[in-house]
PDB file of N, CA and C in Angstrom:
ATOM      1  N   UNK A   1       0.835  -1.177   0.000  1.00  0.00           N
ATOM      2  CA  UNK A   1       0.000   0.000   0.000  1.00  0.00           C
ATOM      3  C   UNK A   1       0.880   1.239   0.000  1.00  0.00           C
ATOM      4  N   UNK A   2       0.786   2.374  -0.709  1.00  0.00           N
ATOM      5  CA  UNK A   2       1.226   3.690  -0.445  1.00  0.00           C
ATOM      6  C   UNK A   2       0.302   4.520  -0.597  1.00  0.00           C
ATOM      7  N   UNK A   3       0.977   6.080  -0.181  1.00  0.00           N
ATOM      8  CA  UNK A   3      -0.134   7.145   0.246  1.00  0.00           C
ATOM      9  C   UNK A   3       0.446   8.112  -0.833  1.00  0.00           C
ATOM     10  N   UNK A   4      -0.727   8.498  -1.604  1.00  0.00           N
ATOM     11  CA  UNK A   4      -0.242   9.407  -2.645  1.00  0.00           C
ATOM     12  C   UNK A   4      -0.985  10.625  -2.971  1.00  0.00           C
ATOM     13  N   UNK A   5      -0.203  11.411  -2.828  1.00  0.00           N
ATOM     14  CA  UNK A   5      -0.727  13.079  -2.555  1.00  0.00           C
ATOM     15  C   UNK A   5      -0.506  13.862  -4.409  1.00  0.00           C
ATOM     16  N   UNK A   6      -1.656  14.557  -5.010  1.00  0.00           N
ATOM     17  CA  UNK A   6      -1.575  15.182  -6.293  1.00  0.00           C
ATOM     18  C   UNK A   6      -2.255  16.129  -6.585  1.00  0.00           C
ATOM     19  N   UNK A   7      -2.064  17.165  -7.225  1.00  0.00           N
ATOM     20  CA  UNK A   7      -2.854  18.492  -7.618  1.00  0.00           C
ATOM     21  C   UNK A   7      -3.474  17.788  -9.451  1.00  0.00           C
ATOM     22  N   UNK A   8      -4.619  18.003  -9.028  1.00  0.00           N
ATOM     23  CA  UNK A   8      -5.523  17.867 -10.574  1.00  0.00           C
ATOM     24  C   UNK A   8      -6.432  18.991 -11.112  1.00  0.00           C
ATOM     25  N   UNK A   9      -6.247  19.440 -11.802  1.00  0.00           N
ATOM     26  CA  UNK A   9      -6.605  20.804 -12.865  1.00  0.00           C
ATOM     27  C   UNK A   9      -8.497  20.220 -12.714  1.00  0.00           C
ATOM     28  N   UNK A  10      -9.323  20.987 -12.289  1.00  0.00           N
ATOM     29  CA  UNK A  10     -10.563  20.693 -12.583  1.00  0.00           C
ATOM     30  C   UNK A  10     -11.269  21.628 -13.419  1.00  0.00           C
ATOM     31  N   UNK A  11     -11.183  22.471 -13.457  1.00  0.00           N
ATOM     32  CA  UNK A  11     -11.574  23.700 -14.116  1.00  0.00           C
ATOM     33  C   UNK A  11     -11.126  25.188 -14.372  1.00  0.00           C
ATOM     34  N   UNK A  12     -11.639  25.986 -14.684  1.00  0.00           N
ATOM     35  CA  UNK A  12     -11.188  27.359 -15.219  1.00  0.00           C
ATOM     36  C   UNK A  12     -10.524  27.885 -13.176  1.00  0.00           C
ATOM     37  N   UNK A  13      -8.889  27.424 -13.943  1.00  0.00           N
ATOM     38  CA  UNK A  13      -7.731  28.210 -12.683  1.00  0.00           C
ATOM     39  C   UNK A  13      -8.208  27.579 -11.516  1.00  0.00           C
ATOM     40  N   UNK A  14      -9.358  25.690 -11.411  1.00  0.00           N
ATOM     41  CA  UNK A  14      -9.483  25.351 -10.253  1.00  0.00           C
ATOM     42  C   UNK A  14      -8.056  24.329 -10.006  1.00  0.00           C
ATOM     43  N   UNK A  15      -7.793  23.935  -8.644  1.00  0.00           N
ATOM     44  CA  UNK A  15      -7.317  22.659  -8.701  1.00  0.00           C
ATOM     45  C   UNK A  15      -7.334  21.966  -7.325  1.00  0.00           C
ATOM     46  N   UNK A  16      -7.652  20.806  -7.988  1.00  0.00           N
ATOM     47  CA  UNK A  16      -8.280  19.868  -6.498  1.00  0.00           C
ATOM     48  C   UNK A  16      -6.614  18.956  -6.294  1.00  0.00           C
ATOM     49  N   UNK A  17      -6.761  19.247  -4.386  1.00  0.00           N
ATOM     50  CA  UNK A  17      -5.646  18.424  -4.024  1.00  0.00           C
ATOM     51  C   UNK A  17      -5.984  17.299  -3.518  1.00  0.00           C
ATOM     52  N   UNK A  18      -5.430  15.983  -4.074  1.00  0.00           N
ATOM     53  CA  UNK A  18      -6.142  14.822  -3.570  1.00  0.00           C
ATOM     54  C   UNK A  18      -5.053  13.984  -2.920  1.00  0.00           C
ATOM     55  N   UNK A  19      -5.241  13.166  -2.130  1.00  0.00           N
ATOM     56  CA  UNK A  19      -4.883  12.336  -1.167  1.00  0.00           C
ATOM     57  C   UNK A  19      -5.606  10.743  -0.974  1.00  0.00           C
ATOM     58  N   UNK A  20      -4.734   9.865  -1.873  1.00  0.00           N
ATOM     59  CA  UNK A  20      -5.528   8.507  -1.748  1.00  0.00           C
ATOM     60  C   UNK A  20      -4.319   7.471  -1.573  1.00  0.00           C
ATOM     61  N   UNK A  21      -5.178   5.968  -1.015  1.00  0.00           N
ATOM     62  CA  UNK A  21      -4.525   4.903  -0.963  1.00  0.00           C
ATOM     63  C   UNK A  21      -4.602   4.728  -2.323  1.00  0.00           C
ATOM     64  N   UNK A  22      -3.225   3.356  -2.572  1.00  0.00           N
ATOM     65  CA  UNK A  22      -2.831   3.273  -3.626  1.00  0.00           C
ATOM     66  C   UNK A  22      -2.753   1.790  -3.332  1.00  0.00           C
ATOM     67  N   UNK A  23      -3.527   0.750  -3.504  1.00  0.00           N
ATOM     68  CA  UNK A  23      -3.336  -0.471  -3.269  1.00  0.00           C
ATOM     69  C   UNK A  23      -2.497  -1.692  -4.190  1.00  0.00           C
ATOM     70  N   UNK A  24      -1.401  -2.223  -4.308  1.00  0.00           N
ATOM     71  CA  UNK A  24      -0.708  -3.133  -5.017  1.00  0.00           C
ATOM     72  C   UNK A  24      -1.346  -4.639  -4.970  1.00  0.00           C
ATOM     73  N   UNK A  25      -2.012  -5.120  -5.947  1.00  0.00           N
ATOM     74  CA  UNK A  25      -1.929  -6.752  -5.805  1.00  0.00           C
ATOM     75  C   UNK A  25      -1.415  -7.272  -7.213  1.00  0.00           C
ATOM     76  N   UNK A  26      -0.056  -7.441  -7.181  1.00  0.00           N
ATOM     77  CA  UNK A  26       0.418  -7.790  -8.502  1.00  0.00           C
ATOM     78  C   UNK A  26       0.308  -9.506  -8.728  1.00  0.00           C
ATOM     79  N   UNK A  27       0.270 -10.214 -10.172  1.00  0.00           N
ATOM     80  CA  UNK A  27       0.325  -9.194 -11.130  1.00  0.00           C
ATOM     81  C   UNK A  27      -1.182  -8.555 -11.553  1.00  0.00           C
ATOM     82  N   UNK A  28      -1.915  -8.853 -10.310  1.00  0.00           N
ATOM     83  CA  UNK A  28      -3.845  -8.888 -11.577  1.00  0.00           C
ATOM     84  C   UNK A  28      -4.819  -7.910 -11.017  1.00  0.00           C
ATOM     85  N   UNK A  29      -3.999  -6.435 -10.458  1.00  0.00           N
ATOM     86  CA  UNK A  29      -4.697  -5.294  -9.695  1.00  0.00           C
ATOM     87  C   UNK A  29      -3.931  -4.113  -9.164  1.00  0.00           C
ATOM     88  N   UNK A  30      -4.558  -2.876  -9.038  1.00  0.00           N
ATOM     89  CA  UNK A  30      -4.067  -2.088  -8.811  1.00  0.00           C
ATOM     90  C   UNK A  30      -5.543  -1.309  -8.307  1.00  0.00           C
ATOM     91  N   UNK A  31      -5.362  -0.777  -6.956  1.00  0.00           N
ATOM     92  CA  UNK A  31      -6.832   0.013  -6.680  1.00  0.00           C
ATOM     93  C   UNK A  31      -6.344   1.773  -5.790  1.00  0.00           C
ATOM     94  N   UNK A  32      -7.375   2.214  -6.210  1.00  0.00           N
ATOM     95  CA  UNK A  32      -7.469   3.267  -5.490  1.00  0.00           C
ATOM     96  C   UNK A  32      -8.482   4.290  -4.584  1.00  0.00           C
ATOM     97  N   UNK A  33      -8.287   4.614  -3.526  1.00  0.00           N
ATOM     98  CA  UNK A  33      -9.445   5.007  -2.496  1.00  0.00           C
ATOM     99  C   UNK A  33      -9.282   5.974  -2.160  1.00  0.00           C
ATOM    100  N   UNK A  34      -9.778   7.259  -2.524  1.00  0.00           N
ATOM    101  CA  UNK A  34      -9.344   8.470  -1.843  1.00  0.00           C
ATOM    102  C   UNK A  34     -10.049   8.772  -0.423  1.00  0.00           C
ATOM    103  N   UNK A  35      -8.792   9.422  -0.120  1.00  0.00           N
ATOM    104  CA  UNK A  35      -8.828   9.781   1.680  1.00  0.00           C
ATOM    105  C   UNK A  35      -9.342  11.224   1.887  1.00  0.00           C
ATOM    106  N   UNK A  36      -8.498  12.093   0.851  1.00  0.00           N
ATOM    107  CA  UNK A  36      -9.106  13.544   1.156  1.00  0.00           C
ATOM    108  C   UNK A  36      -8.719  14.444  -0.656  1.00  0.00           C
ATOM    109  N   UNK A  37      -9.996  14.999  -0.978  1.00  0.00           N
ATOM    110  CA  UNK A  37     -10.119  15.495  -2.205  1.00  0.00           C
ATOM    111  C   UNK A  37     -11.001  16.741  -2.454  1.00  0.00           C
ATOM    112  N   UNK A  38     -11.524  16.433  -3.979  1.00  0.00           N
ATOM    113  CA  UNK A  38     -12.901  17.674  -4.350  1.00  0.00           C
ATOM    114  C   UNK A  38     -14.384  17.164  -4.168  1.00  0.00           C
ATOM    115  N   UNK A  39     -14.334  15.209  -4.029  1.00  0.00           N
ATOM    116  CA  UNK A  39     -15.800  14.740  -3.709  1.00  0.00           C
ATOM    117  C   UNK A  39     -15.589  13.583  -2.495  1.00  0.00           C
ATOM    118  N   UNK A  40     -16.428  13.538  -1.558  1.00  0.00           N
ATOM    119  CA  UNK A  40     -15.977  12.563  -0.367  1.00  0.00           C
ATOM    120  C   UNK A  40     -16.056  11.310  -1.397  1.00  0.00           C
ATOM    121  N   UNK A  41     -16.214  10.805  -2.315  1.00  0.00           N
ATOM    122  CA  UNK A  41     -16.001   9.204  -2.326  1.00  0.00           C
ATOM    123  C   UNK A  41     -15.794   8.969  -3.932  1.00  0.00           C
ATOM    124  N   UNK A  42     -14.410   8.379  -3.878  1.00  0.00           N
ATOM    125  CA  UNK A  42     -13.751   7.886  -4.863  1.00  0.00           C
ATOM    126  C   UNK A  42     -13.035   6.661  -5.139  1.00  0.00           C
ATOM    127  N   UNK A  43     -13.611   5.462  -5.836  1.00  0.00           N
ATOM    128  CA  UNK A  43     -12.627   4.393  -5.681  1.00  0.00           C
ATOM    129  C   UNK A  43     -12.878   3.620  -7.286  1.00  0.00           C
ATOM    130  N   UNK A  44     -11.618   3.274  -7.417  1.00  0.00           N
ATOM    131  CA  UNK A  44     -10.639   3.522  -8.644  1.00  0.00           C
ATOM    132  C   UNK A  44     -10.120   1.789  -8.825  1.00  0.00           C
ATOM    133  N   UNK A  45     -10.255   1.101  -9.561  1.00  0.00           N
ATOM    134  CA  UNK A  45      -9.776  -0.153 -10.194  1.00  0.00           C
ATOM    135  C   UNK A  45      -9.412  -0.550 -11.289  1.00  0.00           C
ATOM    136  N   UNK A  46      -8.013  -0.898 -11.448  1.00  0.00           N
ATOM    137  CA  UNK A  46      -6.884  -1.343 -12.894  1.00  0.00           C
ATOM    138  C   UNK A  46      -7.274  -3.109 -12.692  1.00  0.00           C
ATOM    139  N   UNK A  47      -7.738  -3.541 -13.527  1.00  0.00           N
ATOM    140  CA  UNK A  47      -7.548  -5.105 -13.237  1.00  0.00           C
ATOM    141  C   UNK A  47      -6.699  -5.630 -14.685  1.00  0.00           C
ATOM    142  N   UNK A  48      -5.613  -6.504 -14.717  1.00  0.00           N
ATOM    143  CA  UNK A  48      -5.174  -7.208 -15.552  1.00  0.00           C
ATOM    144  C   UNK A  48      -5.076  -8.575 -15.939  1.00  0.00           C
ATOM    145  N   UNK A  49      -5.825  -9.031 -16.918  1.00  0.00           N
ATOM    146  CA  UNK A  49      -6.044 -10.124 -17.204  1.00  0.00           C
ATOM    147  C   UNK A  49      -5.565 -10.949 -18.298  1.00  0.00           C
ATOM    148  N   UNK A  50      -5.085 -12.287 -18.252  1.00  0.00           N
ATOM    149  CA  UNK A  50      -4.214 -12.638 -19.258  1.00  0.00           C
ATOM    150  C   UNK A  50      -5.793 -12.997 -20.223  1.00  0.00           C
ATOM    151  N   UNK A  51      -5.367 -12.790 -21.493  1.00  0.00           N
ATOM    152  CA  UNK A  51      -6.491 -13.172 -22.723  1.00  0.00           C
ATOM    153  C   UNK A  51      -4.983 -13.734 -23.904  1.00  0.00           C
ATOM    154  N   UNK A  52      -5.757 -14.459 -24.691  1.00  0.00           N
ATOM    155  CA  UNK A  52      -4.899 -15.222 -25.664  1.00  0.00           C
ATOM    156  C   UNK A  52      -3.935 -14.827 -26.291  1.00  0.00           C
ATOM    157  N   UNK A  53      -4.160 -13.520 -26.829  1.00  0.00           N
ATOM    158  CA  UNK A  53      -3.140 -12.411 -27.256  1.00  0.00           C
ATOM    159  C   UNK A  53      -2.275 -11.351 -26.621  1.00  0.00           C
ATOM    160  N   UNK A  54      -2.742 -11.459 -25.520  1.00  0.00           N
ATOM    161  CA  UNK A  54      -1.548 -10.340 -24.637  1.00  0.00           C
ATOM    162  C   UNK A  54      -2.654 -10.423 -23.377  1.00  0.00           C
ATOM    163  N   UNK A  55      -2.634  -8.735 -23.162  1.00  0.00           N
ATOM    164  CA  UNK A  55      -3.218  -8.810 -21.418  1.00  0.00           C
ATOM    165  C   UNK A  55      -4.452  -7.572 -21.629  1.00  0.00           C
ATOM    166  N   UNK A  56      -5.320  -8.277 -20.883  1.00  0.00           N
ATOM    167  CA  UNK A  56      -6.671  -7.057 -21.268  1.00  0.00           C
ATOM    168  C   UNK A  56      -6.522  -6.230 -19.790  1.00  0.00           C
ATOM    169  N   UNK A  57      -6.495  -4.962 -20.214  1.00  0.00           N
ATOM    170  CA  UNK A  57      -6.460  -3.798 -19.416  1.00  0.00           C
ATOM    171  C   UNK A  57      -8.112  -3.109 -18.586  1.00  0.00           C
ATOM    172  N   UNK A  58      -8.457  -3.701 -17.374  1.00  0.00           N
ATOM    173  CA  UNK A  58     -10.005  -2.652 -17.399  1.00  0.00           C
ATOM    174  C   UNK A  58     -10.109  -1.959 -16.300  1.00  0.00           C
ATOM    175  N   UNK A  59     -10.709  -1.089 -16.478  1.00  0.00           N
ATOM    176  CA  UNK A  59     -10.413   0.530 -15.331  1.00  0.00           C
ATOM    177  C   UNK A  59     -12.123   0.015 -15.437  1.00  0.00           C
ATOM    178  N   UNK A  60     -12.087   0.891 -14.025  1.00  0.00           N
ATOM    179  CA  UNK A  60     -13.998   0.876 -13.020  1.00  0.00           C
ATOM    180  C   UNK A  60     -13.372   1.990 -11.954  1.00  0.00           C
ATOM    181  N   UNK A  61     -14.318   2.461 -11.649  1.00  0.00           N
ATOM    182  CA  UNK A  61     -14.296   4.260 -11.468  1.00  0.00           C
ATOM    183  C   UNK A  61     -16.027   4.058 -10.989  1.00  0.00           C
ATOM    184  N   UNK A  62     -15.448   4.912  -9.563  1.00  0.00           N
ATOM    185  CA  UNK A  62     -16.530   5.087  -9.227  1.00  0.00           C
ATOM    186  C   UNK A  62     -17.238   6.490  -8.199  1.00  0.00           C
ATOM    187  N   UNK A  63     -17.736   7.611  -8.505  1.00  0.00           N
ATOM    188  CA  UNK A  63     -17.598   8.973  -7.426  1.00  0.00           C
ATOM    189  C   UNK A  63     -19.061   9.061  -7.019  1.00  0.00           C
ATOM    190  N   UNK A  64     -18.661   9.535  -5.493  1.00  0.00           N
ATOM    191  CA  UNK A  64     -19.879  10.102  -5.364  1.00  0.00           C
ATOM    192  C   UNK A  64     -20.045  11.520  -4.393  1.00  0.00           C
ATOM    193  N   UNK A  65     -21.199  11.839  -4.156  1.00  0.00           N
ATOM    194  CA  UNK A  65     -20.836  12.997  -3.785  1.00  0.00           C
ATOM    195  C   UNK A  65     -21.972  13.471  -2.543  1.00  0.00           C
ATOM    196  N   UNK A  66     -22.200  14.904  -2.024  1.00  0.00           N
ATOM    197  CA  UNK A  66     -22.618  14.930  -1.231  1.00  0.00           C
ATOM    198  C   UNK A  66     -23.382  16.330  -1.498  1.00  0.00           C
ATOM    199  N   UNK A  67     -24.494  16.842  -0.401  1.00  0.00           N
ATOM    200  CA  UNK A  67     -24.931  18.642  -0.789  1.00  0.00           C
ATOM    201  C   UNK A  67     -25.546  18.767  -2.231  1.00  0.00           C
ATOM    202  N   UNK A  68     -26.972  17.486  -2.413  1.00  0.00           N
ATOM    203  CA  UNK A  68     -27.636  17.451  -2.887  1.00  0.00           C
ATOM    204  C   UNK A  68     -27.700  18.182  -4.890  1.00  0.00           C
ATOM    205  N   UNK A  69     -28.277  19.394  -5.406  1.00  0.00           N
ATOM    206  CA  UNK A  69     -27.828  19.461  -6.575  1.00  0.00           C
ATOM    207  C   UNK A  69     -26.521  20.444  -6.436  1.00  0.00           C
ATOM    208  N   UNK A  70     -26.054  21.261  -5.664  1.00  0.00           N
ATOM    209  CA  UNK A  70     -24.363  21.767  -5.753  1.00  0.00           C
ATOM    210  C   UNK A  70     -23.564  20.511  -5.673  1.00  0.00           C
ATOM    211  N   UNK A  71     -23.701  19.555  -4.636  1.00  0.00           N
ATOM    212  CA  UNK A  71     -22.825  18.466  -4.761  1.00  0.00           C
ATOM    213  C   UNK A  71     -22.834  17.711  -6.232  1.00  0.00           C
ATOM    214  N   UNK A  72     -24.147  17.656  -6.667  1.00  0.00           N
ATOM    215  CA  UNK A  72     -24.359  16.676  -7.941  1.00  0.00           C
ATOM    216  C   UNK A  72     -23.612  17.559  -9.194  1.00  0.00           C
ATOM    217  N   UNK A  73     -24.006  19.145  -9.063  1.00  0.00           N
ATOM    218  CA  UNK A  73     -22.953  20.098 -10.116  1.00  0.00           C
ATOM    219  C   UNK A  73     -21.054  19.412  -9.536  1.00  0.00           C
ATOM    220  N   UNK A  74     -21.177  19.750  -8.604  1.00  0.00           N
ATOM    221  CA  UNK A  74     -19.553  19.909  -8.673  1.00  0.00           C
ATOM    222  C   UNK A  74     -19.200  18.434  -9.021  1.00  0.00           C
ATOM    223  N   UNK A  75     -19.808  17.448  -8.504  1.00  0.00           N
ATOM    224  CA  UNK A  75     -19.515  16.117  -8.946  1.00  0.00           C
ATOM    225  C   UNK A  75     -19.627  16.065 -10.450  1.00  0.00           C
ATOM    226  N   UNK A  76     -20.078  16.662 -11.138  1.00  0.00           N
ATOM    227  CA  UNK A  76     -20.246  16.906 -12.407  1.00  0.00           C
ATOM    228  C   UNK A  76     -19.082  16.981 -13.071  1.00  0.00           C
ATOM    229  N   UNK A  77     -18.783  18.178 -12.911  1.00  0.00           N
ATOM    230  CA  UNK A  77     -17.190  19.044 -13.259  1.00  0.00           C
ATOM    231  C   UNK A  77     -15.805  18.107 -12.510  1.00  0.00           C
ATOM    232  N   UNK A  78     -16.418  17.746 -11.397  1.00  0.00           N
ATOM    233  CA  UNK A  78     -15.121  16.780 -11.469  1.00  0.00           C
ATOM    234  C   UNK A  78     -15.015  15.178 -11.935  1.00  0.00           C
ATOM    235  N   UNK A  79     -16.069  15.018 -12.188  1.00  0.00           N
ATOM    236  CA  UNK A  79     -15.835  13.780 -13.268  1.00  0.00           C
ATOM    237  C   UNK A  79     -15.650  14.084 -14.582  1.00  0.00           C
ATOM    238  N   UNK A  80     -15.712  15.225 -15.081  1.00  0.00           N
ATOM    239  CA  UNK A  80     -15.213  15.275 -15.871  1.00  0.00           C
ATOM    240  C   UNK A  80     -13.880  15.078 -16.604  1.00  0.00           C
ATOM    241  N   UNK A  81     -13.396  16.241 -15.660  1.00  0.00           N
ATOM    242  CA  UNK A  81     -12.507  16.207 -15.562  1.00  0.00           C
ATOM    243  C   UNK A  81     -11.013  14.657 -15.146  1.00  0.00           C
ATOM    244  N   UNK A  82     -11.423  14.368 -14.256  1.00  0.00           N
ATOM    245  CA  UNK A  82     -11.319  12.559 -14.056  1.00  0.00           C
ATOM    246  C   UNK A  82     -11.401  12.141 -15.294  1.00  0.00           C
ATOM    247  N   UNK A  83     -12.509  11.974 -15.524  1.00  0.00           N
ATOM    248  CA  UNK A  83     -12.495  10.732 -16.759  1.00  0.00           C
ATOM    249  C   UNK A  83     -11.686  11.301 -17.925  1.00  0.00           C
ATOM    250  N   UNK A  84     -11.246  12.387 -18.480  1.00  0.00           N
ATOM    251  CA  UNK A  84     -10.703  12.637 -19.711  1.00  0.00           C
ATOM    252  C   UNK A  84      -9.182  12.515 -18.884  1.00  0.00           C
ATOM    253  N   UNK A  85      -8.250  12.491 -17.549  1.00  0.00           N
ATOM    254  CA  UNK A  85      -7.163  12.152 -17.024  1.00  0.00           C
ATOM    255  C   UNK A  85      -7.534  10.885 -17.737  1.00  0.00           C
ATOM    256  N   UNK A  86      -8.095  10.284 -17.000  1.00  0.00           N
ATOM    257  CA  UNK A  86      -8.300   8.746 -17.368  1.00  0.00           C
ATOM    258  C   UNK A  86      -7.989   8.229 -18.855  1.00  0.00           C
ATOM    259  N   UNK A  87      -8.813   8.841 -19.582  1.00  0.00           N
ATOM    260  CA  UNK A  87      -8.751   8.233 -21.303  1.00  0.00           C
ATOM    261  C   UNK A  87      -7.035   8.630 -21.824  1.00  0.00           C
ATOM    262  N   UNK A  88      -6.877   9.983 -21.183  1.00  0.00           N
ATOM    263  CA  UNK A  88      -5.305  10.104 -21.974  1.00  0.00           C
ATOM    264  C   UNK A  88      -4.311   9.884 -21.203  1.00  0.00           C
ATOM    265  N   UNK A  89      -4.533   8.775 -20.020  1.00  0.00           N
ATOM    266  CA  UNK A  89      -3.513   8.137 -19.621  1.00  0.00           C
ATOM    267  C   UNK A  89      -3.837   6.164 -20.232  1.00  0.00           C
ATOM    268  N   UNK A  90      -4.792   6.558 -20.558  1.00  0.00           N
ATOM    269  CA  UNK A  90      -4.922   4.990 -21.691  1.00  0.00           C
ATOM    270  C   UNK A  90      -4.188   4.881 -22.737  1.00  0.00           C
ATOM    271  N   UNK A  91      -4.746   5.717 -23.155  1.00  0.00           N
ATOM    272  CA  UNK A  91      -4.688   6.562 -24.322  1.00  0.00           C
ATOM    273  C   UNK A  91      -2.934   5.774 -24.513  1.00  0.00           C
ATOM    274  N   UNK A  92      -2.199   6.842 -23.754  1.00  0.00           N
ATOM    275  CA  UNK A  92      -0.971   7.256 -23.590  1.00  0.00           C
ATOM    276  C   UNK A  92      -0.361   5.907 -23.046  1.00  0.00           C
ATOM    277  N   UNK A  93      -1.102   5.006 -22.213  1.00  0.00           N
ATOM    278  CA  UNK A  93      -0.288   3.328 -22.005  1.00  0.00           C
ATOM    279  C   UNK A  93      -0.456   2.432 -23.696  1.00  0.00           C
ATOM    280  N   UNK A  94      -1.306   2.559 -24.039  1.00  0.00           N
ATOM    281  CA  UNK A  94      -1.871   1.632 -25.079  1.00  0.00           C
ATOM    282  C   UNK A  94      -0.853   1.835 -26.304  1.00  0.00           C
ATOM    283  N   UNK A  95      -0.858   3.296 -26.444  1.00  0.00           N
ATOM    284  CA  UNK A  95      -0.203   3.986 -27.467  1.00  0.00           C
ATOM    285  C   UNK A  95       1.332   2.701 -27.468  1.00  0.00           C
ATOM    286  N   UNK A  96       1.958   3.549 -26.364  1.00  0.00           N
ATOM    287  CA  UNK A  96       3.326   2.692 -25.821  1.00  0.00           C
ATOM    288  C   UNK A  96       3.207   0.951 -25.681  1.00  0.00           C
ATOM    289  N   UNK A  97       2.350   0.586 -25.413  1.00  0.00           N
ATOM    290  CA  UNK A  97       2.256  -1.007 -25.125  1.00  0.00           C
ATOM    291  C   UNK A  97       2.624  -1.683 -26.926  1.00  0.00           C
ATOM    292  N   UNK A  98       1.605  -0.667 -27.544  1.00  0.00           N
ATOM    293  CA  UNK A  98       2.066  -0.953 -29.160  1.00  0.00           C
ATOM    294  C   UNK A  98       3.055  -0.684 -29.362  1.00  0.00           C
ATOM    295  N   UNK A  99       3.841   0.719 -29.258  1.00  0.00           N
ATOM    296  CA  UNK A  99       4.854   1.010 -29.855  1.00  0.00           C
ATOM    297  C   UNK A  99       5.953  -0.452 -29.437  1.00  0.00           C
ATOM    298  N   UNK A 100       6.040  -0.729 -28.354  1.00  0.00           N
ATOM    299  CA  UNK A 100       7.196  -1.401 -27.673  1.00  0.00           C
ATOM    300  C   UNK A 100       6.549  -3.007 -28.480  1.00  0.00           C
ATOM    301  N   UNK A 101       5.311  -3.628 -28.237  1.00  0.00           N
ATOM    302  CA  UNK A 101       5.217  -4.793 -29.030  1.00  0.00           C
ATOM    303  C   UNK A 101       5.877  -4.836 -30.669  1.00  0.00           C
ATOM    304  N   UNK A 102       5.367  -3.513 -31.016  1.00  0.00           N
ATOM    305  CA  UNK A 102       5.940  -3.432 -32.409  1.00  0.00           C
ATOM    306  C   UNK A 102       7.497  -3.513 -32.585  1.00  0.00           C
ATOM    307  N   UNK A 103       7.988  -2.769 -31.910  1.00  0.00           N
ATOM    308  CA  UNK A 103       9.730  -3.108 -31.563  1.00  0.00           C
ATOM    309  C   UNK A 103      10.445  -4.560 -31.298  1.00  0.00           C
ATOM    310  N   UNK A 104       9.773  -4.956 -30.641  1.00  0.00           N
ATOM    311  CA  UNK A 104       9.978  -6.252 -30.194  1.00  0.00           C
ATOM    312  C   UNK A 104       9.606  -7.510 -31.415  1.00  0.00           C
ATOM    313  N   UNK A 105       9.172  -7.124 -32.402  1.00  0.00           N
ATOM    314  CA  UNK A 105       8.972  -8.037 -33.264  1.00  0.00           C
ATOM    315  C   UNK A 105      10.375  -8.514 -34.607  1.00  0.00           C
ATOM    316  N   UNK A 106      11.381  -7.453 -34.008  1.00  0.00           N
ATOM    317  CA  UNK A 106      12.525  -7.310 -34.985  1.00  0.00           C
ATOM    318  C   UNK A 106      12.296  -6.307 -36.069  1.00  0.00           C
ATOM    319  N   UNK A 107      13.532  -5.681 -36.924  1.00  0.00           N
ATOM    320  CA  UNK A 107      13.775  -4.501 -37.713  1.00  0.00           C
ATOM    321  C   UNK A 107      12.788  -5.415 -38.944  1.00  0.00           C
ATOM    322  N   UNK A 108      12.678  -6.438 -39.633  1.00  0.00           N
ATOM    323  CA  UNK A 108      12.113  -6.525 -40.736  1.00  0.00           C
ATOM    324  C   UNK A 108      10.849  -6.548 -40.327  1.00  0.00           C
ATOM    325  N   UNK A 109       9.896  -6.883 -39.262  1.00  0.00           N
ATOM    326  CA  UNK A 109       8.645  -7.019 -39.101  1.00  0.00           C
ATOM    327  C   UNK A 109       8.163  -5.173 -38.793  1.00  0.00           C
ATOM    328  N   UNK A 110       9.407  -4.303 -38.171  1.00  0.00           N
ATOM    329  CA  UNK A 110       8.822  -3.385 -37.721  1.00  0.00           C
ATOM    330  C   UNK A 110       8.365  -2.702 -39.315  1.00  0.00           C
ATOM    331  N   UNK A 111       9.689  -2.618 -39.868  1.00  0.00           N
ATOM    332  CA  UNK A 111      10.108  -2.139 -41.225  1.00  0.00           C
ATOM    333  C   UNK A 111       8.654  -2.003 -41.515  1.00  0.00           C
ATOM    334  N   UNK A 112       7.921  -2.945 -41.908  1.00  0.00           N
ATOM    335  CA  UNK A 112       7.198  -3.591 -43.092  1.00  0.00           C
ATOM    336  C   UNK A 112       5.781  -2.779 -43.032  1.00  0.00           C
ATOM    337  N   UNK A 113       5.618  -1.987 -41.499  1.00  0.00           N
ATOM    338  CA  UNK A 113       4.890  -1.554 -40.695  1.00  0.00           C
ATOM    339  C   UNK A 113       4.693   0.193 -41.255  1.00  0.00           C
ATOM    340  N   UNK A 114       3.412   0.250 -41.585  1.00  0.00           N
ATOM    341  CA  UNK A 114       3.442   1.595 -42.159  1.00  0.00           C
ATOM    342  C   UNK A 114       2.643   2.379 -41.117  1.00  0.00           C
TER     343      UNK A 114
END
């Protein structure tokens, strides 16, 4: 387990400081629980699973919030915000998981690769 402290951009010049567990169960998990943030309840799951061709990657995300429709606005804006972190840090593993499989196949297989 570690404790991990981060500033996240939520909106126009906002930024939420968050504070969550960071749970390790290698190789088939990775979770997260925030302790102190912009919504009381946040918990966060990487699961990795072997499939025939490599390893399937799945994220589950889950917020909630409090202070009825202001809570349900701001929970708004900060899932937003969340979930597009989220996609372009996929984004940004997936990208690389290819680049490096593609490498790994040798110079004539990469070559051949347009």
């Amino acid at each position: 387990m570690v404790l991990a402290g981060h500033r996240t951009p939520v909106g126009a010049r906002l930024t939420a400081v968050t504070v969550e567990i960071v749970s390790l169960d290698p190789p088939n998990r990775m979770g997260f629980r925030l302790l102190r943030g912009p919504v009381p309840h946040v918990v966060e799951t990487f699961t990795f699973d072997e499939i025939a061709d490599g390893t399937r990657l799945t994220y589950t995300g889950e917020l909630g919030t409090d202070l009825w429709r202001l809570g349900h606005a701001w929970g708004d804006l900060v899932a937003r915000s969340w979930v597009q972190t989220v996609q372009d840090s996929m984004a940004a593993i997936k990208a690389e998981s290819e680049r490096r499989a593609g490498g790994s196949r040798g110079p004539a297989s990469a070559g051949s690769r347009s």
